[in-house]
C-alpha atoms as a PDB file:
ATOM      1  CA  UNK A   1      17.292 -15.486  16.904  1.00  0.00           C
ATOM      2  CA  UNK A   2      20.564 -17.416  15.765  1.00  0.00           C
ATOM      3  CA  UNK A   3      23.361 -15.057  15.923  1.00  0.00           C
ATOM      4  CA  UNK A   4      25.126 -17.187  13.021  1.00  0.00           C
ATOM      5  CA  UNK A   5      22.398 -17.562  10.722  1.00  0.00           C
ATOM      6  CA  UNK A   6      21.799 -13.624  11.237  1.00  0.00           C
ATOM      7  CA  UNK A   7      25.247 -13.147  10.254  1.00  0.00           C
ATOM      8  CA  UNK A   8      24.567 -15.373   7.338  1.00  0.00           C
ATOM      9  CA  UNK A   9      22.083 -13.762   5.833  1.00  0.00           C
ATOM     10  CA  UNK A  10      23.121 -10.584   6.361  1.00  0.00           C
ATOM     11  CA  UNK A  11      26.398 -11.160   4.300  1.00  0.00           C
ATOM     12  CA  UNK A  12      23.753 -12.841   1.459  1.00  0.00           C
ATOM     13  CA  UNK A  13      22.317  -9.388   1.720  1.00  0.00           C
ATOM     14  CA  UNK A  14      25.171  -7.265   1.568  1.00  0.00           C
ATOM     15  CA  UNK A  15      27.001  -9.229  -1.480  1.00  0.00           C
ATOM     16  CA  UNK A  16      24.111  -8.664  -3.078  1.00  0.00           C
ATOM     17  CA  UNK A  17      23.513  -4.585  -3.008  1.00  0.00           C
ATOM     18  CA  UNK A  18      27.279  -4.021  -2.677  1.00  0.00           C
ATOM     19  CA  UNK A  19      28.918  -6.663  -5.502  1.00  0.00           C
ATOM     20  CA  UNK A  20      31.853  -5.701  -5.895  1.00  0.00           C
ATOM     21  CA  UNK A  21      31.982  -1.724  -4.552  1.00  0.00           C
ATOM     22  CA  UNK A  22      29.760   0.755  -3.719  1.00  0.00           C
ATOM     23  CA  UNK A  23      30.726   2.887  -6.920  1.00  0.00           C
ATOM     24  CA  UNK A  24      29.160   6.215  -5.190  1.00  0.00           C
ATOM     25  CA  UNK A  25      30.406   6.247  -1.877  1.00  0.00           C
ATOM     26  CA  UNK A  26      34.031   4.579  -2.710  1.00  0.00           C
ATOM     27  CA  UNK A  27      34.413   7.363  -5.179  1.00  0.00           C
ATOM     28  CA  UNK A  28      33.164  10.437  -3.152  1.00  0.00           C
ATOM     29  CA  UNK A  29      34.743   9.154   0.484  1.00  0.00           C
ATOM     30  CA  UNK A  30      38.748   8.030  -0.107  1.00  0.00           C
ATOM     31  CA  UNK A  31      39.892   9.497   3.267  1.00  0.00           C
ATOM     32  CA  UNK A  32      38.159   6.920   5.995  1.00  0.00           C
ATOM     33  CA  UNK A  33      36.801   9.776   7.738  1.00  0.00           C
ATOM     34  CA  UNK A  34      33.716   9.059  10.572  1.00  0.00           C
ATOM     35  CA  UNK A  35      30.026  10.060  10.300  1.00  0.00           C
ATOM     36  CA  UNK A  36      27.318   9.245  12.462  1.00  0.00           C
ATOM     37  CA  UNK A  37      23.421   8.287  11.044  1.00  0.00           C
ATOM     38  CA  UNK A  38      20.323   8.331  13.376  1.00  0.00           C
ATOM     39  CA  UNK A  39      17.364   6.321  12.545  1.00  0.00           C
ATOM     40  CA  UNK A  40      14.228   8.251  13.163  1.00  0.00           C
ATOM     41  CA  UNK A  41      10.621   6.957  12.937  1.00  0.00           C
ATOM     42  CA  UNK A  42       8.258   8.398  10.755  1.00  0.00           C
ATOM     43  CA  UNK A  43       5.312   6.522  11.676  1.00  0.00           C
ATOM     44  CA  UNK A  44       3.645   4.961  15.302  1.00  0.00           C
ATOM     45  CA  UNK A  45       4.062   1.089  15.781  1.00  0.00           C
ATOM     46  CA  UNK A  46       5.977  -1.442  17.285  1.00  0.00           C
ATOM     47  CA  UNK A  47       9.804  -1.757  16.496  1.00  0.00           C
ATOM     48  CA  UNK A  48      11.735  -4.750  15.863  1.00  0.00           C
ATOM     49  CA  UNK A  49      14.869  -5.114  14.793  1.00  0.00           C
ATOM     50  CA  UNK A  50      18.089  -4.401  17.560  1.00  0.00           C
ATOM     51  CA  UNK A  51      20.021  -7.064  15.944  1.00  0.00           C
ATOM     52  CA  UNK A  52      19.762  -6.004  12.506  1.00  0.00           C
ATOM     53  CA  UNK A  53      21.397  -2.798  13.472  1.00  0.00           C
ATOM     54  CA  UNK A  54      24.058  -4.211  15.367  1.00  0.00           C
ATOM     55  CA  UNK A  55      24.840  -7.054  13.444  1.00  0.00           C
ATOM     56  CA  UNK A  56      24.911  -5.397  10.095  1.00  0.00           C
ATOM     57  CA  UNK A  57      27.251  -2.601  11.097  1.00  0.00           C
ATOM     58  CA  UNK A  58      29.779  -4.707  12.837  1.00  0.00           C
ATOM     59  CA  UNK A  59      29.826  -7.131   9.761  1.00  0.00           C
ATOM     60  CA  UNK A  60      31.187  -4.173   7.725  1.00  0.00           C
ATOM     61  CA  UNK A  61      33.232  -2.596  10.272  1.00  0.00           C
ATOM     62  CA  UNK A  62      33.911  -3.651  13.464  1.00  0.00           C
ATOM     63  CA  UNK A  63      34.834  -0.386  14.393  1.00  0.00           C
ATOM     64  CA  UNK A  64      31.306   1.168  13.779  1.00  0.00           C
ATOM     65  CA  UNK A  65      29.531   2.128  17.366  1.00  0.00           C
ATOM     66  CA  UNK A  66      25.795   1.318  17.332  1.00  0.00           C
ATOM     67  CA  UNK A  67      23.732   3.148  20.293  1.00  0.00           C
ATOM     68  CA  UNK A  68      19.696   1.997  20.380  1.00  0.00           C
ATOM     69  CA  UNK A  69      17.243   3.664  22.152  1.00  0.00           C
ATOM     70  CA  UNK A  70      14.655   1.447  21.769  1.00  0.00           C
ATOM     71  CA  UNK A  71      13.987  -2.466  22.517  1.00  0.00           C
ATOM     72  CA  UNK A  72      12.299  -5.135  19.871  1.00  0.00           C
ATOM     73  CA  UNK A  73       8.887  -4.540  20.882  1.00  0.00           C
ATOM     74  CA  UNK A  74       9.109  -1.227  22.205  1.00  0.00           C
ATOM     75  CA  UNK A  75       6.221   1.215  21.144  1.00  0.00           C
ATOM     76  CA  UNK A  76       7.445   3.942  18.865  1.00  0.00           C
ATOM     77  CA  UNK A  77       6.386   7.042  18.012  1.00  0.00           C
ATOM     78  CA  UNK A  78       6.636   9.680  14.737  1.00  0.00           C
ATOM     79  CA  UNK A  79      10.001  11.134  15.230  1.00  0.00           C
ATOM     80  CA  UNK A  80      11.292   8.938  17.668  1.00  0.00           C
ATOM     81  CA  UNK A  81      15.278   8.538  17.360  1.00  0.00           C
ATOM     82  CA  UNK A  82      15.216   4.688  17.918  1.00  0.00           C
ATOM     83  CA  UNK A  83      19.278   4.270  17.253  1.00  0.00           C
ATOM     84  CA  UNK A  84      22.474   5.851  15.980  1.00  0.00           C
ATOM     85  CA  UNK A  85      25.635   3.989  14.236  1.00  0.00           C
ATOM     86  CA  UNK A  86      29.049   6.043  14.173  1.00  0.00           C
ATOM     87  CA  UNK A  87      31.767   4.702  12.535  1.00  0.00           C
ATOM     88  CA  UNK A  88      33.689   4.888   8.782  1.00  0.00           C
ATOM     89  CA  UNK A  89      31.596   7.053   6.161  1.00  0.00           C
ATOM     90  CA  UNK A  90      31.706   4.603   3.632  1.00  0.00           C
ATOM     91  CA  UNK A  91      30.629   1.885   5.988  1.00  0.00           C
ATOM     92  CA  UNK A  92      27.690   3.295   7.312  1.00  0.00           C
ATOM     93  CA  UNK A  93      26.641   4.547   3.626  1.00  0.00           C
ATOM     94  CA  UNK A  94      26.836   0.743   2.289  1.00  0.00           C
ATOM     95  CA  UNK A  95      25.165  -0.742   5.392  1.00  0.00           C
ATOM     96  CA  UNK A  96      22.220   1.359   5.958  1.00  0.00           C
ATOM     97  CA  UNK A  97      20.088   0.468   2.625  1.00  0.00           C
ATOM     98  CA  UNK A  98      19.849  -3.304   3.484  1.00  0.00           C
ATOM     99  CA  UNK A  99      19.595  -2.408   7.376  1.00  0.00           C
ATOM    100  CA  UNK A 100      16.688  -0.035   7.002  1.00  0.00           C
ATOM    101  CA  UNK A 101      14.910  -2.461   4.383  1.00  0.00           C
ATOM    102  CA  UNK A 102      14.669  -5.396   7.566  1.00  0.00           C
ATOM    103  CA  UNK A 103      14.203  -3.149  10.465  1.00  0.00           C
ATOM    104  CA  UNK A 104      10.978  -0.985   8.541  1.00  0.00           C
ATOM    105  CA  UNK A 105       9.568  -4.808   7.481  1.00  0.00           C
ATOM    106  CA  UNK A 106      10.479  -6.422  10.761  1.00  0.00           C
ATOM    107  CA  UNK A 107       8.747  -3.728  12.403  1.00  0.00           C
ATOM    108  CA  UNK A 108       5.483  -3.741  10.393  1.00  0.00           C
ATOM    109  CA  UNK A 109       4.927  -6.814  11.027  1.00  0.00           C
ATOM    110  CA  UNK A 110       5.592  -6.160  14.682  1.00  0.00           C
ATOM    111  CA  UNK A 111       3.258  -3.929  14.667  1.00  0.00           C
ATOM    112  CA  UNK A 112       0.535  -5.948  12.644  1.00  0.00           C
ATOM    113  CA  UNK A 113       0.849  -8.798  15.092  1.00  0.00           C
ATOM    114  CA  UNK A 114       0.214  -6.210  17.942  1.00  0.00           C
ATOM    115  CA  UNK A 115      -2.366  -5.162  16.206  1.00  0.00           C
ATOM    116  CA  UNK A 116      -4.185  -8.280  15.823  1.00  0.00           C
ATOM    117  CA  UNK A 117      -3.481  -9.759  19.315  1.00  0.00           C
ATOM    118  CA  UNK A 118      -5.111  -6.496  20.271  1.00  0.00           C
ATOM    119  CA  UNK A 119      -8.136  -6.717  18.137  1.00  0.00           C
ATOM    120  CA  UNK A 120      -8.472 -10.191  19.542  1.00  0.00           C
ATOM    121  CA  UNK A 121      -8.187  -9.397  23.245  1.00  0.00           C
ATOM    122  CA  UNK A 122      -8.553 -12.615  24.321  1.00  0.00           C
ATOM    123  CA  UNK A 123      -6.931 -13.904  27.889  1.00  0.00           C
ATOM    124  CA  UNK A 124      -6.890 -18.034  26.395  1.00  0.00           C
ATOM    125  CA  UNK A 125      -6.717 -17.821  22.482  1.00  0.00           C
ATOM    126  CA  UNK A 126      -3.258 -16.551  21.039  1.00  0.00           C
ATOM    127  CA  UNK A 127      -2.044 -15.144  17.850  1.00  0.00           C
ATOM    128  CA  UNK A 128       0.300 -17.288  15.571  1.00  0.00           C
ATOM    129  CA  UNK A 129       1.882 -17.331  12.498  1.00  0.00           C
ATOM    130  CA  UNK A 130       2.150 -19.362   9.672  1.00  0.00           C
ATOM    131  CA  UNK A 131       4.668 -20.310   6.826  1.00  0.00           C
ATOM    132  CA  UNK A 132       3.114 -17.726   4.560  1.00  0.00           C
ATOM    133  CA  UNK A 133       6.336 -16.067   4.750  1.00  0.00           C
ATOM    134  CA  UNK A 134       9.133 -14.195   2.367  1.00  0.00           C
ATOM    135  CA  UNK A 135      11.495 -17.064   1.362  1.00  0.00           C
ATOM    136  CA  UNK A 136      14.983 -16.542   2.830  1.00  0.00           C
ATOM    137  CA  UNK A 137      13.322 -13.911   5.590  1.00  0.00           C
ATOM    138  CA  UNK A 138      11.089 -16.252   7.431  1.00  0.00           C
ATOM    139  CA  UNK A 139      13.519 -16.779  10.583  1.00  0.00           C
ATOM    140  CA  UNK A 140      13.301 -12.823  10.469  1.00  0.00           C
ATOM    141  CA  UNK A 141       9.676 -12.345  10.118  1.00  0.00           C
ATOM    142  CA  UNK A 142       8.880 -15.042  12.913  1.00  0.00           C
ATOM    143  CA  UNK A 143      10.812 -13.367  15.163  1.00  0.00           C
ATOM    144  CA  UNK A 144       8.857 -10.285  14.290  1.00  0.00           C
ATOM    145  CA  UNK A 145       6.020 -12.169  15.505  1.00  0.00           C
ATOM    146  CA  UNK A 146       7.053 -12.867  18.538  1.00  0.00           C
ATOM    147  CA  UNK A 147       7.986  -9.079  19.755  1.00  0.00           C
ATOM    148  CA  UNK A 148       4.414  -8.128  18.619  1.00  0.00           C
ATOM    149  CA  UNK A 149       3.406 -10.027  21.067  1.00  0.00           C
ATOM    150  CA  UNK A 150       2.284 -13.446  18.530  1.00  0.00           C
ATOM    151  CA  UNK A 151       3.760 -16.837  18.502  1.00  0.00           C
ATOM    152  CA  UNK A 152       5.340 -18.924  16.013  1.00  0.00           C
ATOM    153  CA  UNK A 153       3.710 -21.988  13.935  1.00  0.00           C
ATOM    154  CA  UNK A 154       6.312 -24.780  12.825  1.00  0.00           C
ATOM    155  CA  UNK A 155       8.930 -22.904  11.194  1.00  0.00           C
ATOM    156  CA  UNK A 156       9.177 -25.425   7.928  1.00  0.00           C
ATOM    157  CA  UNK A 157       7.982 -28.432   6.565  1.00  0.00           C
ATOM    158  CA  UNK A 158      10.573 -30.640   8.999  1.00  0.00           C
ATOM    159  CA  UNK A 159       9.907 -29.656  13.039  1.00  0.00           C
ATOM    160  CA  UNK A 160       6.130 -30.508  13.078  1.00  0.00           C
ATOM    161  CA  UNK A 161       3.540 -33.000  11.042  1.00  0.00           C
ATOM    162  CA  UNK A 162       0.340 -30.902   9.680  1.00  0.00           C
ATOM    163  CA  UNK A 163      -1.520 -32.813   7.876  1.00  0.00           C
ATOM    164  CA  UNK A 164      -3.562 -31.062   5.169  1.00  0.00           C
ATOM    165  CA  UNK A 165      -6.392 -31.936   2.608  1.00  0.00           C
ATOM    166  CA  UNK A 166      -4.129 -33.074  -0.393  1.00  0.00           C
ATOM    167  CA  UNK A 167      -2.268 -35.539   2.599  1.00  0.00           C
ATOM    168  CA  UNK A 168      -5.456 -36.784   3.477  1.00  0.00           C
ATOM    169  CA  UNK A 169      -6.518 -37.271   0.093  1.00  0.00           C
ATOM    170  CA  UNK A 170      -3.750 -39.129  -1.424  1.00  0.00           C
ATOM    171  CA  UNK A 171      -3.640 -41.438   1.741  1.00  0.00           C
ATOM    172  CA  UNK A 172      -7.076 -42.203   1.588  1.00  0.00           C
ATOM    173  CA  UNK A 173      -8.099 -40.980   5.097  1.00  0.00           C
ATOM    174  CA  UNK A 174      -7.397 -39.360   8.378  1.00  0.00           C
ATOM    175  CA  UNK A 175      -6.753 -42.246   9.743  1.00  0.00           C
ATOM    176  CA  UNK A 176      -4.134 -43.781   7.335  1.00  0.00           C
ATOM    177  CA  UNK A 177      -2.155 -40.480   6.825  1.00  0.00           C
ATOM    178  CA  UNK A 178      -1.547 -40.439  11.051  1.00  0.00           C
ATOM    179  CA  UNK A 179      -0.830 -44.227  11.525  1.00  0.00           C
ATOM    180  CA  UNK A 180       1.504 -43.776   8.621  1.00  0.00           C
ATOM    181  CA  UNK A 181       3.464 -40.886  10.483  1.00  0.00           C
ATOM    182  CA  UNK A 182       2.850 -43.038  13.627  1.00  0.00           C
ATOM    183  CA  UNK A 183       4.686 -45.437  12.238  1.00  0.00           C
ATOM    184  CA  UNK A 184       7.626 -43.762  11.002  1.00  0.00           C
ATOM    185  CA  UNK A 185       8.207 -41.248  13.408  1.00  0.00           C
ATOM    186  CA  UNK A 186       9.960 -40.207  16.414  1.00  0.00           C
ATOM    187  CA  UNK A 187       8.211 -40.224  19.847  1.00  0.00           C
ATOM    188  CA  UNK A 188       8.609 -36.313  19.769  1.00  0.00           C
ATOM    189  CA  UNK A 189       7.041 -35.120  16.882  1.00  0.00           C
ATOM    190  CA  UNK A 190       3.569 -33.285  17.031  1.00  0.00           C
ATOM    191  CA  UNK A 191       0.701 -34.598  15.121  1.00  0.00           C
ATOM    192  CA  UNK A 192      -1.721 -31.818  13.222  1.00  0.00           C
ATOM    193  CA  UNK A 193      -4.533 -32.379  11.301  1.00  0.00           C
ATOM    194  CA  UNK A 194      -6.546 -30.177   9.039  1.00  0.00           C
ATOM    195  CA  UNK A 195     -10.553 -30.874   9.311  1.00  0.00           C
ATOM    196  CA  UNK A 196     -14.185 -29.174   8.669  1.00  0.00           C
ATOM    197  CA  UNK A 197     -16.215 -31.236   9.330  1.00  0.00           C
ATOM    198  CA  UNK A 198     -17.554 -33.277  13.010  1.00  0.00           C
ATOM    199  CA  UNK A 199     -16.900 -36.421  10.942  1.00  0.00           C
ATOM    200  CA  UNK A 200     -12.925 -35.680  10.084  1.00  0.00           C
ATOM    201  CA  UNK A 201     -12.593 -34.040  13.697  1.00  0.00           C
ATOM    202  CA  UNK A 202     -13.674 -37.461  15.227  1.00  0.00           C
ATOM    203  CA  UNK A 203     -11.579 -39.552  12.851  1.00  0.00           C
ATOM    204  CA  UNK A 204      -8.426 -37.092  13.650  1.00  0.00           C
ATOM    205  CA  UNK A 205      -9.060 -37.409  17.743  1.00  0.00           C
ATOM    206  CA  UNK A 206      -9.767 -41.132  17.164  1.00  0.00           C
ATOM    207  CA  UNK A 207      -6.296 -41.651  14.992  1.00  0.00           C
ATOM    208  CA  UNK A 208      -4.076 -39.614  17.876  1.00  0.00           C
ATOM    209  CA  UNK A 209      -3.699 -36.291  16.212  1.00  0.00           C
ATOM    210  CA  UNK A 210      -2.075 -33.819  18.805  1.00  0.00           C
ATOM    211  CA  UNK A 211      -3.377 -30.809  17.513  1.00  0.00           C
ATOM    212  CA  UNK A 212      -6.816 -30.029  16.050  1.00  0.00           C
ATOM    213  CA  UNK A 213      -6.848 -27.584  13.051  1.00  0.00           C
ATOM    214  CA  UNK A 214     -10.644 -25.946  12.151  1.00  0.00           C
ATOM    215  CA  UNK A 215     -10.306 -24.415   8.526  1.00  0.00           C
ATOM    216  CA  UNK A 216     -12.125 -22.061   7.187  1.00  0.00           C
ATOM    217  CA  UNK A 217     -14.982 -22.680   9.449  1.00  0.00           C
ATOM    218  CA  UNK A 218     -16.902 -19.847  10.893  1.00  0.00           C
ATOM    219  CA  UNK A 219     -17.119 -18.953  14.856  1.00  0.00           C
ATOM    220  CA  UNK A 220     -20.466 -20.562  15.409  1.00  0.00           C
ATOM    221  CA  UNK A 221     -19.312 -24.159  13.623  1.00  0.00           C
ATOM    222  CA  UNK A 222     -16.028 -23.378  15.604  1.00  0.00           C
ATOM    223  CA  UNK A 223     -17.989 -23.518  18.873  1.00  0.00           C
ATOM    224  CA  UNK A 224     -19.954 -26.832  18.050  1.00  0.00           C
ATOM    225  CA  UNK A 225     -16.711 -28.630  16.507  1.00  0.00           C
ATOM    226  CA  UNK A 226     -14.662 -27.569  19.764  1.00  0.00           C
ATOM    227  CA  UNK A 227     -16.669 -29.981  21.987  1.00  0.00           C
ATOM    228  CA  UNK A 228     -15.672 -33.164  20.177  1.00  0.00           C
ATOM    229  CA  UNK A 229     -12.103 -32.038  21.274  1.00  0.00           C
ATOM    230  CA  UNK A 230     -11.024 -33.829  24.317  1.00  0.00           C
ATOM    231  CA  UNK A 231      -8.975 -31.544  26.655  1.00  0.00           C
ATOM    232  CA  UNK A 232      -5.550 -32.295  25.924  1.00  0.00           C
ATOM    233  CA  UNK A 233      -5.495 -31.969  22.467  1.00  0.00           C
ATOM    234  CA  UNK A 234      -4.565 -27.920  21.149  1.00  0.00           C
ATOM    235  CA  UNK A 235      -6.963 -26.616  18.859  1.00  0.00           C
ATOM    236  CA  UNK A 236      -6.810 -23.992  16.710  1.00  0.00           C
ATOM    237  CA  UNK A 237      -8.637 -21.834  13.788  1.00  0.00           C
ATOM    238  CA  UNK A 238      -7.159 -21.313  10.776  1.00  0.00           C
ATOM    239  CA  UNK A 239      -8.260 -19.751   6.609  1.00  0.00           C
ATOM    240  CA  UNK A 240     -10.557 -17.144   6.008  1.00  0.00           C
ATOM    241  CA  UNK A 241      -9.624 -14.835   9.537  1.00  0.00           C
ATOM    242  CA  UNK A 242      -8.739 -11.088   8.926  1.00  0.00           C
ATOM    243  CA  UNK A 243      -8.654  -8.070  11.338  1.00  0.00           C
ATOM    244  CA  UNK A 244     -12.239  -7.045   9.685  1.00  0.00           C
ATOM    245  CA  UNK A 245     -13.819 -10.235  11.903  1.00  0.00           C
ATOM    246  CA  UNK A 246     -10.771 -11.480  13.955  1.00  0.00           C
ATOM    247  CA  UNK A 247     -12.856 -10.134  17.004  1.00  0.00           C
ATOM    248  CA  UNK A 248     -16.069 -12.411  15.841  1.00  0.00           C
ATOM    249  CA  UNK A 249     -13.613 -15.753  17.365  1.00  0.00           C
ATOM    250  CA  UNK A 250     -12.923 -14.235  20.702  1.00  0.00           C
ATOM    251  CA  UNK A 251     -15.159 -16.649  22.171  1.00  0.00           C
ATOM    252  CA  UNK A 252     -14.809 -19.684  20.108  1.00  0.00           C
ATOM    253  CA  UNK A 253     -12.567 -21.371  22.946  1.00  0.00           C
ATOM    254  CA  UNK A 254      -9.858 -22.033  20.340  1.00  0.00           C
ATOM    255  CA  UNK A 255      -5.805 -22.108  21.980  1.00  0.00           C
ATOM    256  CA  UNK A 256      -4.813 -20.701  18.532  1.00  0.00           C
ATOM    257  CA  UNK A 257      -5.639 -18.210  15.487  1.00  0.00           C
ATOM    258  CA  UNK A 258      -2.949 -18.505  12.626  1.00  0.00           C
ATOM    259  CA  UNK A 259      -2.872 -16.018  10.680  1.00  0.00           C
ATOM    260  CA  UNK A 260      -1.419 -15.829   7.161  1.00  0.00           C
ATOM    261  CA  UNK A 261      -1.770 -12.197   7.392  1.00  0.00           C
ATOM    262  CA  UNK A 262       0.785 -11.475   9.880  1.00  0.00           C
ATOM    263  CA  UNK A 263       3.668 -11.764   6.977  1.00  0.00           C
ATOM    264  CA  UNK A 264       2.012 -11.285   3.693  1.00  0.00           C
ATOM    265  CA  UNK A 265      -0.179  -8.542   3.996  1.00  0.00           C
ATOM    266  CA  UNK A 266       1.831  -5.966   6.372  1.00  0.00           C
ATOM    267  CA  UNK A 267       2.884  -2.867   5.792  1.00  0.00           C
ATOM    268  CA  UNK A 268       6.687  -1.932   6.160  1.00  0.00           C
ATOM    269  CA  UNK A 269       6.892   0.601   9.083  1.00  0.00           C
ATOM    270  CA  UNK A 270       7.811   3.842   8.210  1.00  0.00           C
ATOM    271  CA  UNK A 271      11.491   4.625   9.128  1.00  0.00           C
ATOM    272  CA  UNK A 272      14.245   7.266   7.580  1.00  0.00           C
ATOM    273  CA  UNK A 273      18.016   7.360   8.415  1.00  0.00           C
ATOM    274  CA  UNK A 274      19.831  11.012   8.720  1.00  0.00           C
ATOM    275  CA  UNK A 275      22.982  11.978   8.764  1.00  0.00           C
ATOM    276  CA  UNK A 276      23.909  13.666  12.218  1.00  0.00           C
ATOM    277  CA  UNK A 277      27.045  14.845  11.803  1.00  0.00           C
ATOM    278  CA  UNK A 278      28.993  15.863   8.992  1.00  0.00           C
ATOM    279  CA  UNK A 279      32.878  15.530   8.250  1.00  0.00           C
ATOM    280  CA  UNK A 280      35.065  18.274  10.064  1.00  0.00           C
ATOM    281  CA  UNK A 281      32.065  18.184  12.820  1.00  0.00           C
ATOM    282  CA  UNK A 282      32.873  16.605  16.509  1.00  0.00           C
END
């Protein structure tokens, strides 16, 4: 994860819910006087999020001590204590609303992706992502991804070429839409084209395509298209997968499932924070 983006966002995050003072806690807690919180799961799944905690605290206070108990893609389980921040009241008060928020949605989807890589249980096909993701959160939730055990699709529209239906149709074919990218790209950047039938599988292996995209095609067309596909070239399935038949493409021979799913449809993971210890307490 970059440590300077992290940072960056996280300020985003706290300008936003603090503005210009925490009205409660800068009121009620004048004296700079130390607490401690403990996050505690209230749910089983995967966690995800060390760097959340540490980072956020120290961006408010340097001062605050953050203990974790638990690693980014750890197993967790209903009243787990999975980390503790000490430090400044007031500071720990303002930081743990946008804290919890990422860790409990970093965390479902953590667990989702576990989930779904275990539903799968395949030893060649593997779990992706796609860019189906919050905007402004998607470093986050890819990295989610990855300590569930998944793996990350291009990240945006500018580290890979996928070429989709509406490419291919204002181009005027497979063909023209990769000799145009070809043409005007860089030696290192990955081809992908979008196809369902044999005819635009050909025409994409033909034109050069690096990877080999099946959408919305079922596991039994899956398994016929698959043979046109010279080794070499990645495949993978894409469109109309859920958990409900993820299982059903175990055997399709595909290197990849993406899966939309993975960060639009989770659910946030259960997590609380408690106070510890209160003032006049050591």
């Amino acid at each position: 994860m970059n440590t300077l983006k992290l940072r960056s966002l996280l300020e985003q995050f706290f300008i936003e819910d603090i503005g210009e003072q925490d009205l409660t806690t800068d009121l009620i807690f004048t004296d700079h006087t130390d607490g401690k919180i403990v996050f505690l799961s209230k749910d089983t799944g995967v966690f995800c999020g060390e760097e959340i905690i540490k980072t956020g605290f120290k961006l408010l206070n340097p001062d605050v001590r953050v203990e974790l108990f638990v690693k980014d893609g750890e197993a967790v389980e209903y009243g787990q204590q999975l980390a503790t921040a000490t430090g400044n009241i007031a500071d720990l008060l303002k930081g743990e609303r946008v804290i919890l928020n990422l860790v409990q949605r970093m965390s479902g989807i953590a667990t989702l992706t576990r989930k779904a890589v275990s539903t799968l249980d395949s030893d060649h096909t593997k779990i992706c992502d796609t860019r189906k993701t919050t905007p402004g959160l998607r470093m986050l939730e890819k990295y989610a991804v990855r300590a569930g055990g998944g793996y990350n699709h291009r990240f945006g529209l500018y580290d890979a070429v996928m070429i989709k239906d509406n490419h291919i149709s204002f181009a005027g074919s497979i063909s023209k839409a990769v000799a145009a990218v070809k043409q005007n790209a860089g030696h290192m950047v990955k081809i992908e084209v979008e196809t369902e039938t044999a005819e635009q599988v050909l025409e994409a292996v033909n034109a050069g395509a690096d990877v080999i995209m099946f959408d919305n095609r079922t596991p039994e067309e899956i398994k016929e298209l698959i043979k046109l596909v010279p080794a070499g070239i990645v495949s993978e399935a894409s469109g109309g997968i859920q958990l409900s038949n993820l299982a059903d493409f175990r055997d399709t021979g595909v290197d990849y499932i993406s899966l939309g799913l993975l960060t639009h449809s989770y659910k946030a993971l259960d997590i609380s924070v408690k106070v510890s210890w209160t003032k006049g307490e050591e």
